[in-house]
Protein backbone atom coordinates (compact mmCIF):
# COMPACT_ATOMS: atom_id res chain seq x y z
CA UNK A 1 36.95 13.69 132.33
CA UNK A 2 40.16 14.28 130.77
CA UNK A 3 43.56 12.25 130.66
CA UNK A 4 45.44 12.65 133.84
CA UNK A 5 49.57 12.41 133.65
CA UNK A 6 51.04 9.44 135.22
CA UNK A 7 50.70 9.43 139.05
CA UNK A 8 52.38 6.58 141.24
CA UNK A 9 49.65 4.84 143.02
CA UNK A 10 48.59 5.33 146.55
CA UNK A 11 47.45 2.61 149.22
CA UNK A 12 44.12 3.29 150.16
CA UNK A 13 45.39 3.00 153.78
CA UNK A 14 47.19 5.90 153.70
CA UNK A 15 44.53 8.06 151.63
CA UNK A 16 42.14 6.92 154.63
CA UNK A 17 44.84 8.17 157.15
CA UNK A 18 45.24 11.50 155.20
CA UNK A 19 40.96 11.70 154.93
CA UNK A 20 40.90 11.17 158.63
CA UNK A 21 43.62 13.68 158.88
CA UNK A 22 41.83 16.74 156.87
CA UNK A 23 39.12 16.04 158.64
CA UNK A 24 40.41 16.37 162.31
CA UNK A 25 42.00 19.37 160.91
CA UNK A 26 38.22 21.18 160.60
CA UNK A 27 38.99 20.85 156.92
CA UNK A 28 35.53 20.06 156.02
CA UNK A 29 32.74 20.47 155.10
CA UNK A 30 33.90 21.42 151.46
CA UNK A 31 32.10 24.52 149.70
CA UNK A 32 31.45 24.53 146.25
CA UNK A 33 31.39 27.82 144.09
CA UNK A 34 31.03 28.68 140.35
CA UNK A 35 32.71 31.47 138.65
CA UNK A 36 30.81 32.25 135.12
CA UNK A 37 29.09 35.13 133.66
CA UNK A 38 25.78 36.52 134.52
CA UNK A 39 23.87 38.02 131.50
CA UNK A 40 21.65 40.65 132.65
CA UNK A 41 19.10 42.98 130.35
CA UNK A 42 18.37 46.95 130.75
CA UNK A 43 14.76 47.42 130.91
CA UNK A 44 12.79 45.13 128.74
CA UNK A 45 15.47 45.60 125.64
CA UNK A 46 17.28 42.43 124.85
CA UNK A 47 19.62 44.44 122.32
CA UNK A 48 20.88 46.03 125.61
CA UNK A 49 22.08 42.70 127.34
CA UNK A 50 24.69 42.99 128.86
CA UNK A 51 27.09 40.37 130.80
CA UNK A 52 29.62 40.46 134.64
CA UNK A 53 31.29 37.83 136.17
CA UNK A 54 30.06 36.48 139.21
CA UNK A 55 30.97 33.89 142.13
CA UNK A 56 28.05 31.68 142.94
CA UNK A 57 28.12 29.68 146.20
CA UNK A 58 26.12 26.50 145.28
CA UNK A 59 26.49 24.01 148.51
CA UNK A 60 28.50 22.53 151.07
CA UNK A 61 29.82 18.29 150.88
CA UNK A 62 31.15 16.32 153.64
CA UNK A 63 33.49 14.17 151.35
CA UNK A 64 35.63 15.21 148.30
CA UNK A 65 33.69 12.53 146.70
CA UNK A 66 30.28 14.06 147.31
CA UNK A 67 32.03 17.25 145.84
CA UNK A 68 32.75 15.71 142.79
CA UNK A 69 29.62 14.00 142.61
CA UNK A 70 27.50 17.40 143.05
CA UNK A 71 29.40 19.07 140.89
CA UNK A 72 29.76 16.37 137.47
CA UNK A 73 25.82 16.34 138.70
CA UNK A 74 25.30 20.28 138.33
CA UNK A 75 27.25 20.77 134.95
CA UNK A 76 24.84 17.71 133.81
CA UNK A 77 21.68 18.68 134.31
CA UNK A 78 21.14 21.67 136.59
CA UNK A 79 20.88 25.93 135.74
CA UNK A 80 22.71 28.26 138.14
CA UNK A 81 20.86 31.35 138.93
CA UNK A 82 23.44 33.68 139.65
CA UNK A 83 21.06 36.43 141.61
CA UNK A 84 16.88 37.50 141.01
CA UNK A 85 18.54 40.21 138.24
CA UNK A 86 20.30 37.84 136.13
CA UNK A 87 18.53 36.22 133.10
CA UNK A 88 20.64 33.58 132.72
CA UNK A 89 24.45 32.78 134.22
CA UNK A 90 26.85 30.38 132.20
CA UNK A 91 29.25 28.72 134.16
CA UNK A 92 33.23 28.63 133.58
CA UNK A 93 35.16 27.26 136.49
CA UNK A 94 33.70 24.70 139.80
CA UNK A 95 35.50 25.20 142.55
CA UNK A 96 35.82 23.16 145.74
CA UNK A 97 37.12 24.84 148.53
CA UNK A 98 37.91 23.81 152.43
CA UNK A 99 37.02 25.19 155.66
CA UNK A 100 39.53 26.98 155.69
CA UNK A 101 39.33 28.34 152.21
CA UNK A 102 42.23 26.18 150.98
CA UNK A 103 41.93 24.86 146.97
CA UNK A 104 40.80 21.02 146.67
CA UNK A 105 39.76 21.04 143.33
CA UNK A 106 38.52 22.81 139.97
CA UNK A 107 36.96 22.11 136.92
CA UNK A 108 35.68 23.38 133.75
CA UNK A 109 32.03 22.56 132.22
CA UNK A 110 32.89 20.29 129.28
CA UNK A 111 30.25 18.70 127.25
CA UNK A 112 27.68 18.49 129.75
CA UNK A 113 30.54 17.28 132.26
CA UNK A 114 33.56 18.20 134.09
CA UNK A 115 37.19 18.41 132.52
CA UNK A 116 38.91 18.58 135.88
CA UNK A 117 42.41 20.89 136.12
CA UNK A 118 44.98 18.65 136.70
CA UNK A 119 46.51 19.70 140.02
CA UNK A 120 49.95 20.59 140.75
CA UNK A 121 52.17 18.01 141.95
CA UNK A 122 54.73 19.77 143.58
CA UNK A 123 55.06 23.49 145.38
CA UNK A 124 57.44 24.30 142.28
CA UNK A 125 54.93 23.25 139.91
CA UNK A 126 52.63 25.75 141.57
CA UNK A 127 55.35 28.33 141.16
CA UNK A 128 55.13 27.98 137.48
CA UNK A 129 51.47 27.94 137.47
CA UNK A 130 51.21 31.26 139.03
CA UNK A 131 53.78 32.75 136.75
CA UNK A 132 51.31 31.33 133.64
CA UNK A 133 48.32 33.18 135.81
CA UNK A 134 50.23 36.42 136.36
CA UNK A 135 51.16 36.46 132.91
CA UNK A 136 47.55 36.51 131.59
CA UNK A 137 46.58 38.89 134.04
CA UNK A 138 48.87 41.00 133.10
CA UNK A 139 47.80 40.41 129.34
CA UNK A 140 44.32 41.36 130.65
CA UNK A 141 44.95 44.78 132.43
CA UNK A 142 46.82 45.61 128.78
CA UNK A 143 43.65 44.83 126.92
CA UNK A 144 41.35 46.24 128.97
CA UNK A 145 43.43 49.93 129.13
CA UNK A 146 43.37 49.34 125.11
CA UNK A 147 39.18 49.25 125.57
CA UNK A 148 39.15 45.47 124.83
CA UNK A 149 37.13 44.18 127.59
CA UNK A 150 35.65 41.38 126.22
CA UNK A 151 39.38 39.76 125.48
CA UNK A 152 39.84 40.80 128.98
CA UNK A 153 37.45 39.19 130.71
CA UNK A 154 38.65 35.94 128.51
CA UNK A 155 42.03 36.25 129.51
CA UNK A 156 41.06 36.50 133.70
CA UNK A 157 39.13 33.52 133.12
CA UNK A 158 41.89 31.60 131.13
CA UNK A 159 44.10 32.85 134.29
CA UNK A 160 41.23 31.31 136.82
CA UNK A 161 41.39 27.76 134.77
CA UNK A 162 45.57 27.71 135.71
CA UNK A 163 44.65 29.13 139.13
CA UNK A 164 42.71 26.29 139.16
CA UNK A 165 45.23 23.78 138.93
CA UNK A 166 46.78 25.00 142.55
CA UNK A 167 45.73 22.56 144.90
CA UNK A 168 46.41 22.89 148.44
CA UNK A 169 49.48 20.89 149.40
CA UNK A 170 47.31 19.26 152.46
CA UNK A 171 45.10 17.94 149.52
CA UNK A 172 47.43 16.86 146.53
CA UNK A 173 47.51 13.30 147.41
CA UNK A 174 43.64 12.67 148.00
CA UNK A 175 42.77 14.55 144.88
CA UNK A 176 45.04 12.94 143.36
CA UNK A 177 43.75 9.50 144.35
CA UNK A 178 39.97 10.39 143.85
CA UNK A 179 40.74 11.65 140.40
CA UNK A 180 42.91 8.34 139.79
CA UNK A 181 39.72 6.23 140.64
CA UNK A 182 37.39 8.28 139.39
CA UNK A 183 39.44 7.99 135.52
């Protein structure tokens, strides 16, 4: 797990108020997905490989925890299969997503772990981050009108790791505190 930047603690009383909040709020249950690359083969040629990314949908948590949990377990020891055509899928970016499709958390396979994106603290912060994201994007459409997909494709997923840093504003605070404990 990496280093987290100073945070100001929280009483556990008011994460429980802002759990039981999220979850009045139909925020749950939590879906976890996986952005990677799926390497696929043309007939029975391995020199033709060739690679896509792809969104997996891997489960569904009733607790940020058992998000976390599920996912530092998957990056461990599990193998995503992406669909029946892919030989093999390697996974960039976890992400943990509400019920109504707002951003919890994300995190990069490290190591045979997690390096979680540190989220945004503020709505200005965020600002910023999607400037960064833009940026790369922008970066990426260059390269891949100069026939550079590969760098592309690098650069979009670079773009996705910032993205992943923008936490939902209803969420900050718990992910926050989970990550704080968690450390």
């Amino acid at each position: 797990m990496n280093a987290l930047t100073p945070f100001p603690p929280v009483s556990r009383i008011k994460v429980a108020r802002t759990v039981a909040a999220l979850a009045a709020a139909g925020k749950f249950p939590l879906r976890i997905s996986c952005l990677g690359e799926a390497r696929y083969l043309v007939g029975d040629l391995e020199d033709c490989a060739y690679s896509a990314p792809r969104a997996v949908v891997l489960s569904q948590c009733d607790t940020l925890v058992d998000a976390i949990a599920y996912i530092e377990n998957v990056a461990r020891y599990e193998t995503i299969k992406a669909d029946d055509s892919a030989v093999s899928f390697v996974p960039r970016l976890f992400i943990i997503a509400d019920g109504e499709q707002n951003h919890v958390l994300a995190g990069e396979p490290y190591e045979h772990g997690i390096r979680w994106c540190d989220p945004v603290a503020s709505d200005g912060e965020a600002c910023l981050v999607i400037q960064q994201a833009s940026k790369l994007r922008g970066e990426a459409m260059r390269e891949t009108e100069a026939g550079r997909s590969r760098v592309a494709r690098e650069l979009r997923f670079r773009a996705s790791v910032l993205e992943g840093r923008l936490v939902h504003a209803d969420w900050r605070q718990q992910v926050w505190s989970e990550l704080l404990h968690a450390a």
